[in-house]
Structure formats: structure tokens, C-alpha cells
Protein backbone atom coordinates (compact mmCIF):
# COMPACT_ATOMS: atom_id res chain seq x y z
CA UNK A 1 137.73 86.86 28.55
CA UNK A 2 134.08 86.82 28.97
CA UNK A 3 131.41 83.80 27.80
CA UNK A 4 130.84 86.35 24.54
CA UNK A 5 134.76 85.91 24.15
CA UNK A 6 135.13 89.81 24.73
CA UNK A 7 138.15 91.45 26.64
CA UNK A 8 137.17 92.78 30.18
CA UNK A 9 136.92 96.02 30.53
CA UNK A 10 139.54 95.99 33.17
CA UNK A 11 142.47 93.67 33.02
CA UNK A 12 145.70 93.22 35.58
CA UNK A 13 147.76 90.80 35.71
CA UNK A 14 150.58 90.74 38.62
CA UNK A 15 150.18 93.99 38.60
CA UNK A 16 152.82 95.24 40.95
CA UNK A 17 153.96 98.80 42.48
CA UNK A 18 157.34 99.20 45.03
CA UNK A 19 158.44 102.66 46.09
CA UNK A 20 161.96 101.74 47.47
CA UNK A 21 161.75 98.40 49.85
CA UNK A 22 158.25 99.11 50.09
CA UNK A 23 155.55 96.86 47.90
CA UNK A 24 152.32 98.46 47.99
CA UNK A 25 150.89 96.76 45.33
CA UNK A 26 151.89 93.11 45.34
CA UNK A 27 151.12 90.63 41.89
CA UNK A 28 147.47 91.39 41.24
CA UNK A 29 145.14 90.01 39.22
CA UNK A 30 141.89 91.59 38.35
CA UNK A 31 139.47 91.50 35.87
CA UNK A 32 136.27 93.41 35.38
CA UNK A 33 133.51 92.98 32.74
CA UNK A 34 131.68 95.51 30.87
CA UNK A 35 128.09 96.90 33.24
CA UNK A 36 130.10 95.21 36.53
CA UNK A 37 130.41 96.64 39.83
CA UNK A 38 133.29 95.24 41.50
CA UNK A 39 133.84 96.29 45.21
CA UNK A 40 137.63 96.85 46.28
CA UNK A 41 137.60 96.31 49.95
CA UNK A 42 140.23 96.66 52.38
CA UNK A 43 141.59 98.44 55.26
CA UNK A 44 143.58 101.69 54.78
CA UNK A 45 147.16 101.39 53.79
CA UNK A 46 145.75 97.97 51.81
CA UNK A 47 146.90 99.10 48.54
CA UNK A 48 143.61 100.38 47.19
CA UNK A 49 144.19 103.82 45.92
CA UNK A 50 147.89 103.14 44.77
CA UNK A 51 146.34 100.06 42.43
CA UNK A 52 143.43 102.64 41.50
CA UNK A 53 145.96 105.47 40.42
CA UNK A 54 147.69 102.85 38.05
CA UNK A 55 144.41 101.65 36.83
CA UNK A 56 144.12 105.51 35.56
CA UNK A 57 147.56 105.45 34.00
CA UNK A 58 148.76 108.17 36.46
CA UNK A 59 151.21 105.78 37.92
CA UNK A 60 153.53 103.26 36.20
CA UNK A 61 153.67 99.38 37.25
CA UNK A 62 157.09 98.29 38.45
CA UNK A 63 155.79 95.15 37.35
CA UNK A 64 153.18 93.10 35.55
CA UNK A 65 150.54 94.84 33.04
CA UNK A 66 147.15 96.31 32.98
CA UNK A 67 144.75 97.12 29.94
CA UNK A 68 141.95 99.70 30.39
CA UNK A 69 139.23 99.44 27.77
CA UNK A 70 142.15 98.02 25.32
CA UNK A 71 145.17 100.58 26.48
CA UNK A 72 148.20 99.51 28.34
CA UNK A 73 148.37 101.78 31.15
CA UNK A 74 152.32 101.82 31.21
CA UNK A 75 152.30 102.58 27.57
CA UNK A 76 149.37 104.29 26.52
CA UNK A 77 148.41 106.25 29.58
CA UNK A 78 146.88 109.34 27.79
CA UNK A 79 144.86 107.06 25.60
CA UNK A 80 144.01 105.28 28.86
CA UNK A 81 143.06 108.46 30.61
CA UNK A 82 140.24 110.00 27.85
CA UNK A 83 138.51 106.76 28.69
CA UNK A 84 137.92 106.21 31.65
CA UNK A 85 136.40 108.77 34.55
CA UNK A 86 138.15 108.68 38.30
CA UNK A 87 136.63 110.23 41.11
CA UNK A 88 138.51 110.57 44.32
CA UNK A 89 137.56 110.19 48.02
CA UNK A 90 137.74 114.29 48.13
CA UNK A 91 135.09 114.70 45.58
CA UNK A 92 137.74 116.20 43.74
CA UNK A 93 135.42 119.66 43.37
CA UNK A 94 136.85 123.38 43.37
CA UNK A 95 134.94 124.82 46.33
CA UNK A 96 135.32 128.83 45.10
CA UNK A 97 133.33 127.80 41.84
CA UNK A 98 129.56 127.01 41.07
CA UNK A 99 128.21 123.87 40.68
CA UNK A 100 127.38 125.20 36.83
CA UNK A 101 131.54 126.23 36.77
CA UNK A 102 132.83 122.60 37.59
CA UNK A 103 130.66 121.37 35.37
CA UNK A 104 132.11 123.70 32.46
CA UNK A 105 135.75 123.02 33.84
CA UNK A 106 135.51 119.18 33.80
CA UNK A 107 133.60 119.35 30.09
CA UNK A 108 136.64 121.39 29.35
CA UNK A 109 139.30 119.01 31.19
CA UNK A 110 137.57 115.94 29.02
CA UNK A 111 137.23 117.72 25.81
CA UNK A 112 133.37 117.11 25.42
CA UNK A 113 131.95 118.21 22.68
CA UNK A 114 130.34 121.77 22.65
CA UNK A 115 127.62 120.32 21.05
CA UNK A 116 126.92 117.82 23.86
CA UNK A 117 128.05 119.40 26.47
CA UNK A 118 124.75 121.01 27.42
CA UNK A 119 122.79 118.17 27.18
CA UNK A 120 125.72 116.53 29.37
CA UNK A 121 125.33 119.25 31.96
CA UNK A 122 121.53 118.96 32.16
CA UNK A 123 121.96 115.06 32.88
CA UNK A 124 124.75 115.53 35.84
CA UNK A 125 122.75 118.15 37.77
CA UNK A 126 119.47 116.28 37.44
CA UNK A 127 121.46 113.07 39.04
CA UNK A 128 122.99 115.40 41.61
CA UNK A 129 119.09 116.82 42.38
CA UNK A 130 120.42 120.50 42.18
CA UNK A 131 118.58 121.95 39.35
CA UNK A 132 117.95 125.48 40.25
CA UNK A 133 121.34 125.08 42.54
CA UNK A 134 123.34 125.68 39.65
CA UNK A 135 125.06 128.85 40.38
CA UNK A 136 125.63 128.14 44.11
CA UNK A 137 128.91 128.14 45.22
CA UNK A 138 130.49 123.94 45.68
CA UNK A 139 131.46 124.56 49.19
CA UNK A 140 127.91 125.59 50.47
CA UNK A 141 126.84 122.00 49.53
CA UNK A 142 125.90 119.50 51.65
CA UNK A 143 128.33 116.36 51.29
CA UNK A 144 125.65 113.76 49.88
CA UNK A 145 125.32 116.90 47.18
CA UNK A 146 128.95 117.21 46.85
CA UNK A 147 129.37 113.28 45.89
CA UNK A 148 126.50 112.87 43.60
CA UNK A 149 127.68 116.14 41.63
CA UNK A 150 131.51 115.05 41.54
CA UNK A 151 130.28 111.73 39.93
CA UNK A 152 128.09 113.76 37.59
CA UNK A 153 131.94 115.89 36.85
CA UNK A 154 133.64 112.62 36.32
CA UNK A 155 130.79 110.73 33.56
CA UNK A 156 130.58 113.81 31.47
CA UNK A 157 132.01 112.50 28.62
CA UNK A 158 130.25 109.03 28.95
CA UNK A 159 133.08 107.14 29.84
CA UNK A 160 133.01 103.60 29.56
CA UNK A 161 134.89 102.74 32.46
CA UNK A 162 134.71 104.19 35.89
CA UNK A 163 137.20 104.32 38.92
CA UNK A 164 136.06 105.56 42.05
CA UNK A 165 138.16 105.64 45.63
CA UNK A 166 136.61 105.34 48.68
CA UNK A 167 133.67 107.97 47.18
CA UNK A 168 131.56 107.49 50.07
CA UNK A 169 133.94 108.27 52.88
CA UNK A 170 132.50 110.60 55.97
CA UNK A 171 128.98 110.85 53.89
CA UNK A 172 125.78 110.09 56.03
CA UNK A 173 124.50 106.81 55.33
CA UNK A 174 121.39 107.76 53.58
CA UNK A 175 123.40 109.70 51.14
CA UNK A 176 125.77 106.74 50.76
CA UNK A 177 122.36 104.46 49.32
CA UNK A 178 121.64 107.12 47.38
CA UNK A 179 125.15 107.51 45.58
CA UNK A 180 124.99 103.48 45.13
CA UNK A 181 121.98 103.70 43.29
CA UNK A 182 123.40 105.86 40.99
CA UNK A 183 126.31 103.68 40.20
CA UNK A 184 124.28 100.73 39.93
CA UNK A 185 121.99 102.73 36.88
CA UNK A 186 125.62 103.43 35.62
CA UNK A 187 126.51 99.88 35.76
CA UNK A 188 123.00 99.17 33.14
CA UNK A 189 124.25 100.92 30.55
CA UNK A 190 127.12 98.75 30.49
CA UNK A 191 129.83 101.22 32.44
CA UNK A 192 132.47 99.33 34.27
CA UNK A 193 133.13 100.34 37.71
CA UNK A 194 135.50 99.49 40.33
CA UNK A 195 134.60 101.26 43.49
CA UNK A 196 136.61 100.66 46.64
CA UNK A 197 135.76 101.28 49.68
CA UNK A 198 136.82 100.09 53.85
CA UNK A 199 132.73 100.10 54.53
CA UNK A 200 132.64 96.34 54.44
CA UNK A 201 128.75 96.64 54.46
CA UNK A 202 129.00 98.29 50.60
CA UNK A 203 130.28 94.97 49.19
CA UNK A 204 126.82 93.61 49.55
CA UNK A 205 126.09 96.34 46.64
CA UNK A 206 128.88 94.79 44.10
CA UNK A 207 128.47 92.21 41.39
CA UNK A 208 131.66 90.72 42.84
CA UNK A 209 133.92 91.70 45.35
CA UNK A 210 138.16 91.86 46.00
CA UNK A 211 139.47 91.83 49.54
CA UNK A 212 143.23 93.31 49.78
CA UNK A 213 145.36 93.54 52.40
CA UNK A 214 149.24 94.53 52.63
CA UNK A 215 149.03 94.90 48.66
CA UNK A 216 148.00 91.77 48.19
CA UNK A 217 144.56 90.48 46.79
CA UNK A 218 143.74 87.68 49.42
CA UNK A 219 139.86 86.70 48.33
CA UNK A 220 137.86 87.51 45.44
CA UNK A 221 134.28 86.63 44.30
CA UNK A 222 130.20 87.60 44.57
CA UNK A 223 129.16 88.50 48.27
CA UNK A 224 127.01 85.50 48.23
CA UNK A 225 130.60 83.20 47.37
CA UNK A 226 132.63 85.04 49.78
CA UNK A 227 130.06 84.51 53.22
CA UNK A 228 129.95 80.61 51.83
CA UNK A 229 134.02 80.67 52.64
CA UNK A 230 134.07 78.13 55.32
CA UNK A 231 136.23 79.54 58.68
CA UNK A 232 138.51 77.36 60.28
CA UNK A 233 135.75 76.69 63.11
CA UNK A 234 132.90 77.69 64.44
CA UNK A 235 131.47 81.33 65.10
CA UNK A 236 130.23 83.17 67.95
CA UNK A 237 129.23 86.71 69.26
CA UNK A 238 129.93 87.36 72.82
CA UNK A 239 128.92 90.62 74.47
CA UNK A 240 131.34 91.47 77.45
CA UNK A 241 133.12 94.18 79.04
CA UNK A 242 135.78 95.35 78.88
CA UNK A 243 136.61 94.37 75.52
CA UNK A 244 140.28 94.53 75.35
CA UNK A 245 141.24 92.39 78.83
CA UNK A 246 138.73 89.96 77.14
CA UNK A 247 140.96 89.44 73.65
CA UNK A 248 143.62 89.15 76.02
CA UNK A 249 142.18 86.52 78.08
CA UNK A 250 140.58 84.27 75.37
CA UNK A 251 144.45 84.74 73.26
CA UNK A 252 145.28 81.65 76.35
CA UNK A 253 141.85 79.82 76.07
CA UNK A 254 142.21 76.24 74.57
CA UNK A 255 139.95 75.90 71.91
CA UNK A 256 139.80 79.26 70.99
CA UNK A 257 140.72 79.64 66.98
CA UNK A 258 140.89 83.10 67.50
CA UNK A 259 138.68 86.66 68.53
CA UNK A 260 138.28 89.91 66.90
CA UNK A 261 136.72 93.34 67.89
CA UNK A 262 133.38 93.87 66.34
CA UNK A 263 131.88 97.35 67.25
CA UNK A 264 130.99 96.89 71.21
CA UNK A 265 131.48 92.74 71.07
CA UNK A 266 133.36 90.05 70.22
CA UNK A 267 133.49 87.37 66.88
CA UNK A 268 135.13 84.29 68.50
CA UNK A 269 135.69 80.98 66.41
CA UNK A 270 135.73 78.08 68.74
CA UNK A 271 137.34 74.77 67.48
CA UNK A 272 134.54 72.59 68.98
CA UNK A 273 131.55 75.56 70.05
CA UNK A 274 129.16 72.73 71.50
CA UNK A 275 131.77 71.88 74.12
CA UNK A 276 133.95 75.39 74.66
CA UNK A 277 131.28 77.94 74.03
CA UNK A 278 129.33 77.48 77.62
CA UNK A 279 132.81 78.20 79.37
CA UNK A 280 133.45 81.14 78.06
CA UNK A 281 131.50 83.71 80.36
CA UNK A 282 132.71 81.49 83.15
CA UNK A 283 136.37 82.00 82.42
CA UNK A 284 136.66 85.54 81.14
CA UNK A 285 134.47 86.39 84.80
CA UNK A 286 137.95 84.44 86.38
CA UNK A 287 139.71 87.52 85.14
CA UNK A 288 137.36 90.46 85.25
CA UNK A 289 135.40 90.18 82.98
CA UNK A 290 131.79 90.38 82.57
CA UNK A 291 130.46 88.31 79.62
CA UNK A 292 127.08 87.24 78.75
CA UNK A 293 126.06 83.67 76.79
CA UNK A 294 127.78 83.64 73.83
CA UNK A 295 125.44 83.21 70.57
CA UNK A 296 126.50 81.07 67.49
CA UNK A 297 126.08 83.13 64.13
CA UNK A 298 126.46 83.17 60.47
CA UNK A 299 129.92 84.69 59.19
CA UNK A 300 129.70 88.47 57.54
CA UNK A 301 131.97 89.21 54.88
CA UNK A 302 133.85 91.00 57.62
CA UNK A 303 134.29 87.94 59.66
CA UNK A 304 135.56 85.96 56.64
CA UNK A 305 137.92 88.86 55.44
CA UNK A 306 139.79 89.02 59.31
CA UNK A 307 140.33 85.03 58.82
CA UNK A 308 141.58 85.20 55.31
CA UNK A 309 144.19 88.10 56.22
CA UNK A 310 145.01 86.44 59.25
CA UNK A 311 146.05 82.68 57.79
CA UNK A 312 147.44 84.54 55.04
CA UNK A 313 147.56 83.13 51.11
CA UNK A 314 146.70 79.53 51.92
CA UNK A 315 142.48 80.55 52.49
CA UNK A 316 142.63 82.63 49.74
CA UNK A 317 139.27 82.31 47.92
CA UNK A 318 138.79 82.63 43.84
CA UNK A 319 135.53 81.01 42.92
């Protein structure tokens, strides 16, 4: 419960899916407030979407519970389901119909009122920014279009809780900050939203964020709490080629925690960085390898999630 002694908006609790031998969802916990933006980061395969499709009461726990806005989802699915609005990672649009034609179907699918529903319609297109685009067909649309206009689809009946999986995916960055500004005007008028994502870079746009891996939730907390996570040594950046006969290299250096990809470098923790750091370009040249200074840095969520996941349950982080 909240400080006003309120029941999140979103509440698991070892909330747990197999299919056969396989766990994809593994005991989690969750909990999100009413007007909160919690990120649900991970890689794909993490567990994300199969946790997000019990969320919506479309699939039922093998074990533990989850309440949505007061329903159980194993129980009360339906009742879960005309409360809350999903939008998937395919925009989940019909591309043969007009942008003014998904709107009707999804007003239809969520029973708004007739009443409303034109006022409703006016508000989504004006947040997608296609008024006088209305009776243009959905596939002509660009995709930053496309994702503001299936979010528009999915709050038409004002719902007060909001699930949306990996939304952003293969959308141009500018139309990515764009979409996040709209969730975070959703999130003021009190709309809870989980949103995940693998963009680690979005979690810096969440009120608090979950890390997940193999089913499991392994970290979970504001950005700010989750950079403070202190790695198991010190970090460094280290620009040298080629990248993969260096990870092999530094898996035999002593003092070397361990090393990770990061776009066209490496993230190396060094036990003692004052003492092993200097060596480095030295020893990876031994082999091949060209390698420039390395440079100490702050850890990025990204750099704290790769050390969680890799020492497992014992770093995991609930502030």
C-alpha cells in the first residue's frame, strides 16, 4: 500500500508462469501506484511480455496472484480487461482501415459510450497530430504516427491503468521522445503505466524502474537508486579493436572483475583500476590487439543491469 494507505494500482506477488519445464515468469513481485510510470527492462526472452499478458488477464498464473485496479486476474479476467488498456509492440492497428475506422472499432471493442465517443475520438487524433488524416488508410502512416494513434486506440475509454510492450520498438528516436511525452501527460492524470521496453536509455523516463532477466526480477527502484548500485569494482571504457579477441584476452587478465560489449568498446571493472588499468593496452597489444588508455567512468543503468544478471540474486537491488 501507498503512504495514503491506498491499494496500488498494480499488484503481483510471486507471480509465476511455466509452460511445461519451462519458467518464464519466475516469483514476481511488483507493485505500481496510481499516475506511475514504471519501466520494465530487460533483454528479449526476459519474461516481459509473458508477465504483461497476465497483467491483462489474457493468461492465467501457474502460481502466485495479481490484482489490477482491484480484480484478480486469474479470477476476474473480464472485469480485469474493461479496465485497463494494452498496447502491443505491433501497434496492434488494422492496416486496410482509416485512422477514423480503428478509432470506431476500438470505441466499439471497449464499449464507450456513444455519447462520448466523439469527444473521445477528437482527443486521440489530436494526440496522434493527424487531424485532417482521418480517413487515410493506417498503413500509409509513418511509424511515429502509427504509435501515437495506437495509444490514442488503447485510452479510449479512459482507462485507469495502462500496459504497454515494447511500444517503441524500430520507431526513430525522435518519435520515441515524442510517444514518452505522451505517456508521461497520461501518467498526470493519475493513469498507471507499466511500459517495458530493451532500450535501456528509456528507463531514465520512468518513475521507477524493474530489471528482469530469465523470468526473474533481479533489481528494482528509481533510475537515480539503480546507477547508485555499487559494482563489485571499479569501471572503465576501453576503446580497442577487435572487440571480440579483446573479451577473450582480458577473460585471463588478473584483476579483471569482468568486460562487456558496449556498442564499438568495452565496460571493464578492474578489482584495483589505479594499479591494473595502465596495463591493459599493454597486454591486449601482446595478443593483437590495439587498445587505447582506458578511461574510468560512472556506471549506466546498463552497466549495473549486466553485473546484477551476471552475480545472479545475491546483488539484487530493492530500495
Amino acid at each position: 500500500m501507498n503512504a495514503e494507505g491506498d491499494m496500488p494500482a498494480v499488484l503481483a506477488e510471486g507471480l509465476t508462469k511455466r509452460f511445461g519445464d519451462f519458467t518464464a515468469v519466475d516469483h514476481l513481485d511488483l507493485g505500481i501506484e496510481k499516475g506511475q510510470v514504471v519501466g520494465f527492462i530487460g533483454p528479449n526472452g526476459a519474461g516481459k511480455s509473458t508477465t504483461i499478458r497476465m497483467l491483462c488477464g489474457l493468461l492465467l498464473p501457474t502460481a502466485g496472484r495479481a490484482l489490477v485496479s482491484g480484480f484478480d486476474v486469474g479470477r476476474e479476467p473480464e472485469a480485469v480487461r474493461e479496465h485497463i488498456g494494452y498496447m502491443s509492440q505491433k501497434f496492434s492497428l488494422y492496416g486496410d482501415l482509416t485512422v477514423r475506422e480503428n478509432l470506431r472499432f476500438f470505441g466499439g471493442i471497449y464499449r464507450v459510450r456513444r455519447e462520448d465517443f466523439a469527444e473521445r475520438m477528437h482527443f486521440a487524433i489530436s494526440m496522434a497530430g493527424l487531424e485532417g488524416r482521418e480517413d487515410v488508410l493506417v498503413r500509409t502512416l509513418a511509424g511515429g504516427w502509427k504509435q501515437r494513434l495506437a495509444l490514442g486506440c488503447a485510452i479510449l475509454h479512459r482507462p485507469p491503468v495502462l500496459f504497454l510492450d515494447e511500444p517503441t520498438s524500430g520507431v526513430e528516436p525522435e518519435a520515441r521522445r515524442q510517444f514518452w511525452d505522451l505517456i508521461h501527460d497520461l501518467a498526470a492524470d493519475r493513469v498507471a503505466i507499466l511500459v517495458s521496453t530493451h532500450y535501456m536509455d528509456e528507463a531514465e523516463y520512468c518513475n521507477r524502474v524493474a530489471l528482469i532477466d530469465r523470468g526473474k526480477l533481479v533489481a528494482i527502484g528509481t533510475p537515480g537508486e539503480l546507477r547508485g548500485h555499487r559494482l563489485s569494482g571499479e569501471l572503465y571504457e576501453l576503446h580497442c579493436a577487435p572487440l571480440g579477441a579483446a573479451l577473450k584476452v582480458l577473460a585471463d587478465v588478473p584483476g579483471v572483475i569482468e568486460a562487456a560489449i558496449f556498442g564499438d568498446k568495452l565496460h571493464v571493472v578492474l578489482a584495483d583500476g589505479e594499479r591494473n588499468a595502465p596495463d591493459l593496452p599493454r597486454l591486449l597489444g601482446a595478443h593483437g590487439v590495439q587498445a587505447d588508455p582506458p578511461r574510468r567512468i560512472m556506471p549506466s543503468l546498463e552497466d549495473v543491469f549486466v553485473q546484477l544478471v551476471a552475480h545472479g540474486a545475491e546483488q539484487r537491488v530493492t530500495p
